[in-house]
N, C-alpha and C. Protein backbone atom coordinates (compact mmCIF):
# COMPACT_ATOMS: atom_id res chain seq x y z
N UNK A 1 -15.04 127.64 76.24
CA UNK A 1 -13.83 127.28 76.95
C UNK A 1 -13.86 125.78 77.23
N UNK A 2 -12.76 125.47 76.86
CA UNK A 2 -12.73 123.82 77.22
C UNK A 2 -12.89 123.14 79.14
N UNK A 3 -12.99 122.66 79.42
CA UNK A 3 -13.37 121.97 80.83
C UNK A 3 -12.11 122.28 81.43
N UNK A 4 -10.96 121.10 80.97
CA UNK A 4 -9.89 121.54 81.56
C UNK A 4 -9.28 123.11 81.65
N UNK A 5 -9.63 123.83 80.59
CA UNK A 5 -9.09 125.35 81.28
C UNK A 5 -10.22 125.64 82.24
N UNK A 6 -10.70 125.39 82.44
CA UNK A 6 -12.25 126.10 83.48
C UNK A 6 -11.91 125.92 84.50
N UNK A 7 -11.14 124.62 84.72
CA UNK A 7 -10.88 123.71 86.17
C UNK A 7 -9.60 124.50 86.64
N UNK A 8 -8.64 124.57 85.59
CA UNK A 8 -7.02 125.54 85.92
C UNK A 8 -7.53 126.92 86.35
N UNK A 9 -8.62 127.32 85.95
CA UNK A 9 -9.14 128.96 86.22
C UNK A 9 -9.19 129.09 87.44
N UNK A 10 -10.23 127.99 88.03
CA UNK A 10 -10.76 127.40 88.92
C UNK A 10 -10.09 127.17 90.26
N UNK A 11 -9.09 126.53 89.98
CA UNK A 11 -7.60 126.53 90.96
C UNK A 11 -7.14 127.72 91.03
N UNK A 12 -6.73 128.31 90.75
CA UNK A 12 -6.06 129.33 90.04
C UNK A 12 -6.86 130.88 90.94
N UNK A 13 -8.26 131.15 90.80
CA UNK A 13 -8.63 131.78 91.22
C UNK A 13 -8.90 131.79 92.95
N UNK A 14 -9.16 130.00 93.53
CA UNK A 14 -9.10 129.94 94.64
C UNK A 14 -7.89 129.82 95.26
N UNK A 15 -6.81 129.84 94.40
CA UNK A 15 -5.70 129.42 95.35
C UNK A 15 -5.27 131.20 95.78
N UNK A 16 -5.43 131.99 94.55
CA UNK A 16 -5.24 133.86 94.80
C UNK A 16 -6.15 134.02 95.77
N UNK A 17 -7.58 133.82 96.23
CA UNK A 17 -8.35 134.32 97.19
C UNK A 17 -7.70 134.36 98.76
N UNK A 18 -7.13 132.54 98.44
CA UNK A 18 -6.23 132.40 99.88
C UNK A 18 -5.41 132.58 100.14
N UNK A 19 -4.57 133.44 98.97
CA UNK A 19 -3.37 133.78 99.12
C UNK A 19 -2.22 132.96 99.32
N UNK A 20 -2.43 131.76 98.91
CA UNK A 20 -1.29 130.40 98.70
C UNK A 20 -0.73 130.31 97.20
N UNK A 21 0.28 129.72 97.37
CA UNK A 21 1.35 129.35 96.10
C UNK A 21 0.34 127.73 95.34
N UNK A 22 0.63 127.63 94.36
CA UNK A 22 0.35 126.43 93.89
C UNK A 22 1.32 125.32 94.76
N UNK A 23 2.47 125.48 95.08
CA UNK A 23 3.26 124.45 95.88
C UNK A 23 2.39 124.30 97.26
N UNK A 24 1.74 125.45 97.98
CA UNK A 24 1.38 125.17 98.90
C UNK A 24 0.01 124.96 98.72
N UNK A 25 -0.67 124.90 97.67
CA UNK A 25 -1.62 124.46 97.61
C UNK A 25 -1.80 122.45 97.65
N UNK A 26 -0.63 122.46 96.85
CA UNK A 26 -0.42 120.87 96.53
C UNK A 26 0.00 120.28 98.13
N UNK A 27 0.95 120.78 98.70
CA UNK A 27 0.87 120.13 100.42
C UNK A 27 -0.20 120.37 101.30
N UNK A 28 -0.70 121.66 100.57
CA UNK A 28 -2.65 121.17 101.58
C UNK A 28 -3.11 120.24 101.28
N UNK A 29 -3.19 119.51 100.07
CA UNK A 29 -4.12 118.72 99.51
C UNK A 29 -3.37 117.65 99.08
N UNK A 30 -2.16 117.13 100.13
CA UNK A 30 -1.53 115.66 100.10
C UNK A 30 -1.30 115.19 98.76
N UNK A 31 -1.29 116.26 97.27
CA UNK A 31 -0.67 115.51 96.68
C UNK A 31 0.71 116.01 96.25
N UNK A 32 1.59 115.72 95.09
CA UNK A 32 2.89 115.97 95.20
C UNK A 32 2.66 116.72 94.05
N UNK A 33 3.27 118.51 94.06
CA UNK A 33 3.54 119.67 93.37
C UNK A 33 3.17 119.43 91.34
N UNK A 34 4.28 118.02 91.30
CA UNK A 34 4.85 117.84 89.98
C UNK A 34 3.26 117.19 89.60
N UNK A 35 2.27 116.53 90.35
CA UNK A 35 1.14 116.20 89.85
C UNK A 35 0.18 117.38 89.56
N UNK A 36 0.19 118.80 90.41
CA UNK A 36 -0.49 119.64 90.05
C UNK A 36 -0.01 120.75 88.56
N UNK A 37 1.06 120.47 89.19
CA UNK A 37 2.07 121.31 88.14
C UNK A 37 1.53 120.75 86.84
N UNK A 38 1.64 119.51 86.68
CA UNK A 38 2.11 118.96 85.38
C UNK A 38 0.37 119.37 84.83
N UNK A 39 -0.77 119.44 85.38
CA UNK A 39 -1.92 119.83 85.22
C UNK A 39 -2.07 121.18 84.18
N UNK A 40 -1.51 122.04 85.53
CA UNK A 40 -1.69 123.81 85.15
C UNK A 40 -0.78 123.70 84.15
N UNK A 41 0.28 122.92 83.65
CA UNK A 41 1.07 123.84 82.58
C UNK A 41 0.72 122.89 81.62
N UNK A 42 -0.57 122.12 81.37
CA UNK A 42 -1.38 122.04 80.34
C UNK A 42 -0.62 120.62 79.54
N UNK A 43 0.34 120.08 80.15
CA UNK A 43 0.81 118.64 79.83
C UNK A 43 -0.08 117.50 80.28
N UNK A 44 -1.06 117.90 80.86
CA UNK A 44 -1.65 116.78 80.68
C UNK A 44 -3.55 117.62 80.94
N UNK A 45 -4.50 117.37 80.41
CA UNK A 45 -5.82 117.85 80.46
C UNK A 45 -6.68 116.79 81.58
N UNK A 46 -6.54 115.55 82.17
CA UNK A 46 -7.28 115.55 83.06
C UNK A 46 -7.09 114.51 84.14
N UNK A 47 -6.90 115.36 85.32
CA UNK A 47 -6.52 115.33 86.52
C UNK A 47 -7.96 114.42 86.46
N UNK A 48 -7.94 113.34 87.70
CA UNK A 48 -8.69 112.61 88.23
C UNK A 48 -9.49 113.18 89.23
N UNK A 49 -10.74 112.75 89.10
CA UNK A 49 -11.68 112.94 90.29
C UNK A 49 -11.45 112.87 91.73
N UNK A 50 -10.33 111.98 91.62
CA UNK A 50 -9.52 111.88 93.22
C UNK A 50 -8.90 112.93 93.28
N UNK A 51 -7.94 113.04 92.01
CA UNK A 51 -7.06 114.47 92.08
C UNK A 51 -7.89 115.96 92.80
N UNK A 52 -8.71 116.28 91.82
CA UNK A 52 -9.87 117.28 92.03
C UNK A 52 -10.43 117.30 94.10
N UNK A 53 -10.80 116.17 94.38
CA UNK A 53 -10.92 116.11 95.44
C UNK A 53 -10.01 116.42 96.20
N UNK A 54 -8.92 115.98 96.16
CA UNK A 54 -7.67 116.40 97.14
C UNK A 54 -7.85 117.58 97.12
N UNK A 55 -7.63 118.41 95.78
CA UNK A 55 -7.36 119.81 95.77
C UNK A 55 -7.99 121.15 96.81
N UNK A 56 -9.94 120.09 96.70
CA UNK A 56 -11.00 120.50 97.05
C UNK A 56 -10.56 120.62 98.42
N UNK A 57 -10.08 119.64 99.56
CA UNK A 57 -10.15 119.16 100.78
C UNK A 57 -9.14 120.37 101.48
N UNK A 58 -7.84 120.43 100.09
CA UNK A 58 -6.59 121.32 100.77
C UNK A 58 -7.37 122.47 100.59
N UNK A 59 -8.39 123.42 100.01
CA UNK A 59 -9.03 124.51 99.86
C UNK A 59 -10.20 124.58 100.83
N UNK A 60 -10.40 123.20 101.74
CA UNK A 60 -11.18 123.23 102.78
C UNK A 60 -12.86 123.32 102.21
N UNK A 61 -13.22 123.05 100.51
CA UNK A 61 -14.20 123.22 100.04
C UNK A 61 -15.01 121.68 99.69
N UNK A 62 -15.82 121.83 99.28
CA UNK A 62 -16.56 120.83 98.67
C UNK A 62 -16.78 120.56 97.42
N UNK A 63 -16.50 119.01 96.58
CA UNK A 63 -16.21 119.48 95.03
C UNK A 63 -17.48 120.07 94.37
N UNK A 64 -18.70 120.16 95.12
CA UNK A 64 -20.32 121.06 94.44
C UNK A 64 -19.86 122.73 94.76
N UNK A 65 -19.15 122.96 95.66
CA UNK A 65 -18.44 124.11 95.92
C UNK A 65 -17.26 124.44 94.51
N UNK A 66 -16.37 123.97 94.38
CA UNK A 66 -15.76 124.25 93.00
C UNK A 66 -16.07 124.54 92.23
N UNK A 67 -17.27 123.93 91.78
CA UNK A 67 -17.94 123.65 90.09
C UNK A 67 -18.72 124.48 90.44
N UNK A 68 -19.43 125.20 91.59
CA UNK A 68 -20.38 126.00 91.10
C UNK A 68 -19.98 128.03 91.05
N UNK A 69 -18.99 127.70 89.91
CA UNK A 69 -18.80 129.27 89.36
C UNK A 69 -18.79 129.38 88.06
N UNK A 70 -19.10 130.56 87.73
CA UNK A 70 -19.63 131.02 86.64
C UNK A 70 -18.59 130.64 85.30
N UNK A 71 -17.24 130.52 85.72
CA UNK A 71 -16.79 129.76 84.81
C UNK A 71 -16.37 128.45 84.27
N UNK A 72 -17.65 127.70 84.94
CA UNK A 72 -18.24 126.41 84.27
C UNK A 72 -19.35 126.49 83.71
N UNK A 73 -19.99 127.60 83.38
CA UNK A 73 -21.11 128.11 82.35
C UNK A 73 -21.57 127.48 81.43
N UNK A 74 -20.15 128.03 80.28
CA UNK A 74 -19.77 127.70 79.00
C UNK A 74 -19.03 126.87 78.50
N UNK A 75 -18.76 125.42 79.01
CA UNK A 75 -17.72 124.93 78.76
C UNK A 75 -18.04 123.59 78.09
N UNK A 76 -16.76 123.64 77.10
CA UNK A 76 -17.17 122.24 76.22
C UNK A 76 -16.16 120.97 76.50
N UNK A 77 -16.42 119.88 76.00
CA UNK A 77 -15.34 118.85 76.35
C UNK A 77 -14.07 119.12 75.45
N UNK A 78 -13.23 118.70 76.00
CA UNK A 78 -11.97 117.98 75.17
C UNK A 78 -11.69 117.39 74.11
């Protein structure tokens, strides 16, 4: 699996745990919808390390917290 899908999984699975929308994920994490959006629907493959962090902060996690699930295993670059 490529990185960037690992990372969309990634979102994706924590945002269902908390039971938030991707919109309300993006106003937890101070950035604006159309920057996450434009991520998950695969127009663009890589969100910034700042980006990632925001995301991390609105999920109340740590970015060593993100990365450490099993589906960053197998994953190759871009």
């Amino acid at each position: 699996m490529l990185l960037a899908d690992a990372v969309r999984k990634r979102i994706i699975k924590l945002a269902k745990e908390r039971k938030i929308t991707l919109n309300k994920l993006a106003t937890l994490s101070g950035i604006t919808y159309s920057t996450l959006n434009t991520f998950m629907l695969k127009e663009t493959n890589n969100p910034t390390i700042s980006t990632l962090l925001h995301i991390c902060e609105g999920l109340n996690i740590e970015l060593k917290e993100f990365f450490d699930d099993v589906v960053f295993r197998d994953v190759e670059g871009d």
